[in-house]
N, C-alpha and C. Protein backbone atom coordinates (compact mmCIF):
# COMPACT_ATOMS: atom_id res chain seq x y z
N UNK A 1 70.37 22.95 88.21
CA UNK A 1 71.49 23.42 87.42
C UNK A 1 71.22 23.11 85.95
N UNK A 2 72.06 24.18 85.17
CA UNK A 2 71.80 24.01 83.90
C UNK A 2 72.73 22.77 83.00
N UNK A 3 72.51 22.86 82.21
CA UNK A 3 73.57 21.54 81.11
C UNK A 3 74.71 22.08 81.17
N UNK A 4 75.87 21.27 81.58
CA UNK A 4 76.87 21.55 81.09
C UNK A 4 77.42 22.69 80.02
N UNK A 5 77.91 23.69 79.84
CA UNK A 5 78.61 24.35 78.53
C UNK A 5 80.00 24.25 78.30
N UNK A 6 80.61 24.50 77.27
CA UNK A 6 82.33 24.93 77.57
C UNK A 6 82.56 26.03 77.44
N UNK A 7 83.83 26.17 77.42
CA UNK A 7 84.42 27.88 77.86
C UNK A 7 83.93 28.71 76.31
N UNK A 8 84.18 27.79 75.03
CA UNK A 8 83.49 28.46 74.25
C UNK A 8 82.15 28.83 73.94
N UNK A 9 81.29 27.74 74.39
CA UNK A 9 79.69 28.50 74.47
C UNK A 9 79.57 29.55 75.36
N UNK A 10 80.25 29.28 76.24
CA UNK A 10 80.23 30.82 77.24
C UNK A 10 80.51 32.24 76.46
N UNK A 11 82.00 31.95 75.67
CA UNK A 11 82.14 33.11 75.28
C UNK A 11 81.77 33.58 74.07
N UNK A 12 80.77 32.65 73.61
CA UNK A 12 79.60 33.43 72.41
C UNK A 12 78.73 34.39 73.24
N UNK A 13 78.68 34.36 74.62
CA UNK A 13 77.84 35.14 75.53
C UNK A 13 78.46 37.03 75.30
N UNK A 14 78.21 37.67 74.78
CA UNK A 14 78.40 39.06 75.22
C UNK A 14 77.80 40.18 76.16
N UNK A 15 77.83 40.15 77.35
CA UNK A 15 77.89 40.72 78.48
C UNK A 15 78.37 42.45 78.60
N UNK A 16 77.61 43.31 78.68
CA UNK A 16 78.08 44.30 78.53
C UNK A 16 77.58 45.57 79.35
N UNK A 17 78.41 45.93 80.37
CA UNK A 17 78.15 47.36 80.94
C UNK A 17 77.22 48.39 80.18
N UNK A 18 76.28 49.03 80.43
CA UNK A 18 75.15 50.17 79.78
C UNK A 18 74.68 50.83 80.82
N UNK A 19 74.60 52.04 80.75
CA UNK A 19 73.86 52.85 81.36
C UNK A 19 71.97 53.61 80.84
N UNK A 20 71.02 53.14 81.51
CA UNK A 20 70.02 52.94 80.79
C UNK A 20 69.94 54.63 81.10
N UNK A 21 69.59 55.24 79.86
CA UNK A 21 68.91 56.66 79.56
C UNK A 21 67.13 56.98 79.64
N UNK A 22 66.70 56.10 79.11
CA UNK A 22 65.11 56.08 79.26
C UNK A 22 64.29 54.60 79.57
N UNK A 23 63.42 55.15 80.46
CA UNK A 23 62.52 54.25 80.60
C UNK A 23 60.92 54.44 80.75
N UNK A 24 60.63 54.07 80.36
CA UNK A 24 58.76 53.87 79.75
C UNK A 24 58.25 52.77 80.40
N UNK A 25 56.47 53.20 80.16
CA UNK A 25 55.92 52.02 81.02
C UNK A 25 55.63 51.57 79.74
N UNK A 26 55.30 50.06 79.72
CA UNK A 26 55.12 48.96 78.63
C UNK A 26 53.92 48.53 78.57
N UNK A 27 52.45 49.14 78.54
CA UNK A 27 51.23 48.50 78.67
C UNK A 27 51.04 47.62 77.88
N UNK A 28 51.44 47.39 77.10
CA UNK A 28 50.96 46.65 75.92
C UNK A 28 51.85 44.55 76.20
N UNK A 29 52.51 44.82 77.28
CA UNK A 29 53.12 43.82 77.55
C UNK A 29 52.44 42.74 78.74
N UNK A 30 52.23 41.47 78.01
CA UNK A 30 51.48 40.67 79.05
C UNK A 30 51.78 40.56 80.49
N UNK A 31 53.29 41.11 81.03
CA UNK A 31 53.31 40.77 82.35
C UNK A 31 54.26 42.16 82.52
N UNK A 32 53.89 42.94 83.45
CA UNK A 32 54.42 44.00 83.81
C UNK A 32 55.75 44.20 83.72
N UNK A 33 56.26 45.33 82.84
CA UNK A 33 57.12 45.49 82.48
C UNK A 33 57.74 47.01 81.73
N UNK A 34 58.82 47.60 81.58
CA UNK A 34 59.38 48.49 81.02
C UNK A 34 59.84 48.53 79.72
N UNK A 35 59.73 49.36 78.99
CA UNK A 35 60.56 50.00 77.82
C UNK A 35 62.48 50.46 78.43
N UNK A 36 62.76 50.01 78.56
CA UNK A 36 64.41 50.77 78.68
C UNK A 36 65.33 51.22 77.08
N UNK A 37 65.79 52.31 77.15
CA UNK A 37 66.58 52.91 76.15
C UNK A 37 68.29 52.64 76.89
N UNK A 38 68.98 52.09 76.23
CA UNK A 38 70.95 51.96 77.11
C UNK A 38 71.72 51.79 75.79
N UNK A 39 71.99 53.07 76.76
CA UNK A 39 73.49 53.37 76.23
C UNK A 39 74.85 52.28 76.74
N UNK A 40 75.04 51.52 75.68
CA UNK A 40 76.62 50.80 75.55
C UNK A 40 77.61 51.66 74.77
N UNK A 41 78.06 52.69 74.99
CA UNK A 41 79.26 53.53 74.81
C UNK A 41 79.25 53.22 73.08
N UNK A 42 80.24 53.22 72.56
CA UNK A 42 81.04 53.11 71.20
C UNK A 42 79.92 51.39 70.45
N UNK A 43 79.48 50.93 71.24
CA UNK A 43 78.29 49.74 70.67
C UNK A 43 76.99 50.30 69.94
N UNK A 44 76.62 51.27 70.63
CA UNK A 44 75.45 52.11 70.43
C UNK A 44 74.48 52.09 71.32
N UNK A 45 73.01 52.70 71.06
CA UNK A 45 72.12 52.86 71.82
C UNK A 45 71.20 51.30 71.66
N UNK A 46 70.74 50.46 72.49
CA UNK A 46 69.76 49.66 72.46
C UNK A 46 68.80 49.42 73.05
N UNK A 47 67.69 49.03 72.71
CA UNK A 47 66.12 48.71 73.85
C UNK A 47 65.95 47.62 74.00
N UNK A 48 65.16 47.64 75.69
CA UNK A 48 65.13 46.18 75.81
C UNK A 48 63.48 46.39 76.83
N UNK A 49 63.31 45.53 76.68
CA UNK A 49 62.40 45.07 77.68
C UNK A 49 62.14 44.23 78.80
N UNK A 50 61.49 45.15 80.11
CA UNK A 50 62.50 44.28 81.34
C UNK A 50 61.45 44.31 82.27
N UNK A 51 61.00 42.93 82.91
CA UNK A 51 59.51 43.01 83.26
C UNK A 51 60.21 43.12 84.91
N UNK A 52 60.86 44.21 85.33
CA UNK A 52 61.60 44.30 86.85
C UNK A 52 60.92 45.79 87.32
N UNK A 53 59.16 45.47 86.76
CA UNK A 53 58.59 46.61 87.64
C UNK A 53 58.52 46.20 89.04
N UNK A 54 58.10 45.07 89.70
CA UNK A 54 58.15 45.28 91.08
C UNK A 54 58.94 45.61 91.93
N UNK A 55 60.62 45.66 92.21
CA UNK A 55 61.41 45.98 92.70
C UNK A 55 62.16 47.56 92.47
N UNK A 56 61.75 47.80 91.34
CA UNK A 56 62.33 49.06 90.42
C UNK A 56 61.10 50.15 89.73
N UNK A 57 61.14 51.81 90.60
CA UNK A 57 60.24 52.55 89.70
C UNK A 57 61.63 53.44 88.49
N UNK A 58 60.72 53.63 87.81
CA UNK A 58 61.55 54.33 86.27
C UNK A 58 62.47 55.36 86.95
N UNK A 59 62.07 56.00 88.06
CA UNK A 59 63.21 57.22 88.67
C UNK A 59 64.33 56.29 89.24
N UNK A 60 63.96 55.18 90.25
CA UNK A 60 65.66 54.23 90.05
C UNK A 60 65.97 53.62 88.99
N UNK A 61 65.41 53.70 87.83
CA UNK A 61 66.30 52.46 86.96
C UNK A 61 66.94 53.89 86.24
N UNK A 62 66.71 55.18 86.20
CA UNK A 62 67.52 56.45 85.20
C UNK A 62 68.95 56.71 85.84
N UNK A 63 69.48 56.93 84.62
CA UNK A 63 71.05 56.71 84.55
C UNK A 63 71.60 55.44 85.37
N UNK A 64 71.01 54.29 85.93
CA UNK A 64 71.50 53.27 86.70
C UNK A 64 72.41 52.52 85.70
N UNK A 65 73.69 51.92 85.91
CA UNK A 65 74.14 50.71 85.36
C UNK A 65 73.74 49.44 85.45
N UNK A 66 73.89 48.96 84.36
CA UNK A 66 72.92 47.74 84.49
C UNK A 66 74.42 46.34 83.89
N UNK A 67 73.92 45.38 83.58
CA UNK A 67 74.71 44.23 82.57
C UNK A 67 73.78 43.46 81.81
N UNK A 68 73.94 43.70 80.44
CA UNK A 68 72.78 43.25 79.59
C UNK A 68 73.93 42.16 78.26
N UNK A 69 73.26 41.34 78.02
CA UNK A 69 73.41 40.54 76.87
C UNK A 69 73.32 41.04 75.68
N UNK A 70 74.47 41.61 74.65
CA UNK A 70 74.06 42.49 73.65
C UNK A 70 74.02 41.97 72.16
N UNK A 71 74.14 40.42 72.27
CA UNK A 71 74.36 39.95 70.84
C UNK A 71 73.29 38.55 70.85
N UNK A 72 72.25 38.83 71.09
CA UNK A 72 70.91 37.90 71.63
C UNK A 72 70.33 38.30 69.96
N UNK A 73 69.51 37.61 69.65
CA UNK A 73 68.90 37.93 68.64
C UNK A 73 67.63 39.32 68.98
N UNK A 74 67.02 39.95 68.06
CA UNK A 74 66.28 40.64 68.25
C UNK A 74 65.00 39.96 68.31
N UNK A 75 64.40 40.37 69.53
CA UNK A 75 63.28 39.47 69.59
C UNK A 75 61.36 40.56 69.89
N UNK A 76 60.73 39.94 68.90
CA UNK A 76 59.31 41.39 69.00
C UNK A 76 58.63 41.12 70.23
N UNK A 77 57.77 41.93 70.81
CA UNK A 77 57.21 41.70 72.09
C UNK A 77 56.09 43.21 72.21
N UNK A 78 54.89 42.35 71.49
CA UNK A 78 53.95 43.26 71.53
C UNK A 78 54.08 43.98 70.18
N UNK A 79 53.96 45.33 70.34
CA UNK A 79 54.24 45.82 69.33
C UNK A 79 55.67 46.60 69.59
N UNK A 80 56.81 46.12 70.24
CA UNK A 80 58.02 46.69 70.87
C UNK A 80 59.17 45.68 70.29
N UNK A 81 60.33 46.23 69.87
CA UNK A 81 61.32 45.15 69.72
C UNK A 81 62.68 44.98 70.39
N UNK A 82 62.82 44.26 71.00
CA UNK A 82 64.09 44.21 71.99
C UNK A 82 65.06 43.72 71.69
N UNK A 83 66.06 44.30 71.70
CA UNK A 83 67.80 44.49 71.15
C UNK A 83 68.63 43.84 72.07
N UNK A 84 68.21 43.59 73.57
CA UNK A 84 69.52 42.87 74.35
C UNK A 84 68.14 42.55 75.38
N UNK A 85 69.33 41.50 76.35
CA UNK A 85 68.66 41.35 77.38
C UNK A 85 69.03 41.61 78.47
N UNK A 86 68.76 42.75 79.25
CA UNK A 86 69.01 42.39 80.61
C UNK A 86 68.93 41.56 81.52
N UNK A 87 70.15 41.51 82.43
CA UNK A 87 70.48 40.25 82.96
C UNK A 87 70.37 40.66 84.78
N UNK A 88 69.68 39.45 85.58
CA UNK A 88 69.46 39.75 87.28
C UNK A 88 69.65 38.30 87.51
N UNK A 89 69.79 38.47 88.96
CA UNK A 89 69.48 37.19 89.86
C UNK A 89 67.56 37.16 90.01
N UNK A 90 67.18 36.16 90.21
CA UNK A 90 65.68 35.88 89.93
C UNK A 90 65.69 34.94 91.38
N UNK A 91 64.65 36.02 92.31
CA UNK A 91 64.59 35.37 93.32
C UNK A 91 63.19 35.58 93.40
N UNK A 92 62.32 34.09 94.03
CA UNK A 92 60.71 34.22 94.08
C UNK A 92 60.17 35.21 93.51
N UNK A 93 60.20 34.72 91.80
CA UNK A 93 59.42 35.60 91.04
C UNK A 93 60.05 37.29 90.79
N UNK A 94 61.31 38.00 91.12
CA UNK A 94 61.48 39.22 91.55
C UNK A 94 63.05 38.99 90.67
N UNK A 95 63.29 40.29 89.89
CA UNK A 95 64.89 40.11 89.30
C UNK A 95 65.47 41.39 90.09
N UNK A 96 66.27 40.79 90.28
CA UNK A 96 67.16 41.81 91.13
C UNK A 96 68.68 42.16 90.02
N UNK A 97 68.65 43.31 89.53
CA UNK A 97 69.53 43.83 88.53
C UNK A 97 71.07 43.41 88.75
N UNK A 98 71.75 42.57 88.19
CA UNK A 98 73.19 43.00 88.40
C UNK A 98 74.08 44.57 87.43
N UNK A 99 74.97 44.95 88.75
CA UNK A 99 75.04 46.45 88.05
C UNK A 99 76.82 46.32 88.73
N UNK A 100 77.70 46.98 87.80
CA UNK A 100 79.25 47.22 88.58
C UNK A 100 78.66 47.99 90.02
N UNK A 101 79.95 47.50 91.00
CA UNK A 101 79.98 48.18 92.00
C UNK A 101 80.40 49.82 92.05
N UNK A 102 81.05 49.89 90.79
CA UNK A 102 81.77 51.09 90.63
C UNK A 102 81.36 51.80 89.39
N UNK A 103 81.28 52.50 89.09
CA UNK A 103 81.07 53.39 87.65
C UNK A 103 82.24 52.82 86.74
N UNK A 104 81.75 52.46 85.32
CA UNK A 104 82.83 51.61 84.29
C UNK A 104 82.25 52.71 83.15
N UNK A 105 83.33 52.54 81.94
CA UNK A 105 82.59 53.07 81.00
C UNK A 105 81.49 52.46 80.00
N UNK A 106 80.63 52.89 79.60
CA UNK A 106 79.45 51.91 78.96
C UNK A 106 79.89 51.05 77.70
N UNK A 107 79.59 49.98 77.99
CA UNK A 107 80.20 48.95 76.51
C UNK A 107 81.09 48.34 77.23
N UNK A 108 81.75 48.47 78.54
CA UNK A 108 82.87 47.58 79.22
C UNK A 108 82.05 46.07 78.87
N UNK A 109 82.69 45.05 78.88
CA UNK A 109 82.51 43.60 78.48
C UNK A 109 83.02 43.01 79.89
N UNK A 110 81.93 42.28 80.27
CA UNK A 110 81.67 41.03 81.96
C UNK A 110 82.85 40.17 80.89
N UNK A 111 83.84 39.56 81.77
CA UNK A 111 84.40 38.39 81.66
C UNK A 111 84.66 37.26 82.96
């Protein structure tokens, strides 16, 4: 388990419904991984990079909902720069996407 937080470090966390529009393969990235383009509604468009090639080809991750972290710093990776992070459960090495059960509109906020 992680350190302790309080309810306010939590809610510096922004959590946000997106529907990813494009995805690319990422050669240039040391451990296998994607280019994703997502749409967060009225937030805007952002890229991220998401090394969840083994479980996921680019035809399931299009139009999929996802829940990504949208106020992370921008961080470079390769010659690529990533705007949020997508967020999974991480089981033996493998992320398994968390996504609504239901269709939300994009930019909805996890609380």
């Amino acid at each position: 388990m992680s350190d302790t937080i309080t309810f306010e470090d939590f809610s510096k966390i922004d959590l946000r419904i997106g529907t990813i529009l494009e995805v690319n393969d990422f050669p240039k990235a040391r451990i296998p991984a994607y280019q994703l383009t997502i749409d967060f509604g009225a937030l805007g468009v952002k890229k991220s990079s998401a090394q969840i090639t083994t479980l996921y080809s680019k035809k399931d991750l299009l139009d999929r909902q996802i829940v990504a972290n949208i106020n992370f710093s921008e961080k470079q990776i390769a010659n690529f720069m990533s705007q949020c992070l997508v967020v999974g459960a991480v089981d033996a090495e493998k992320v398994i996407l968390l996504s609504p059960e239901d269709k939300v509109p994009n930019g909805t906020p996890i609380r």
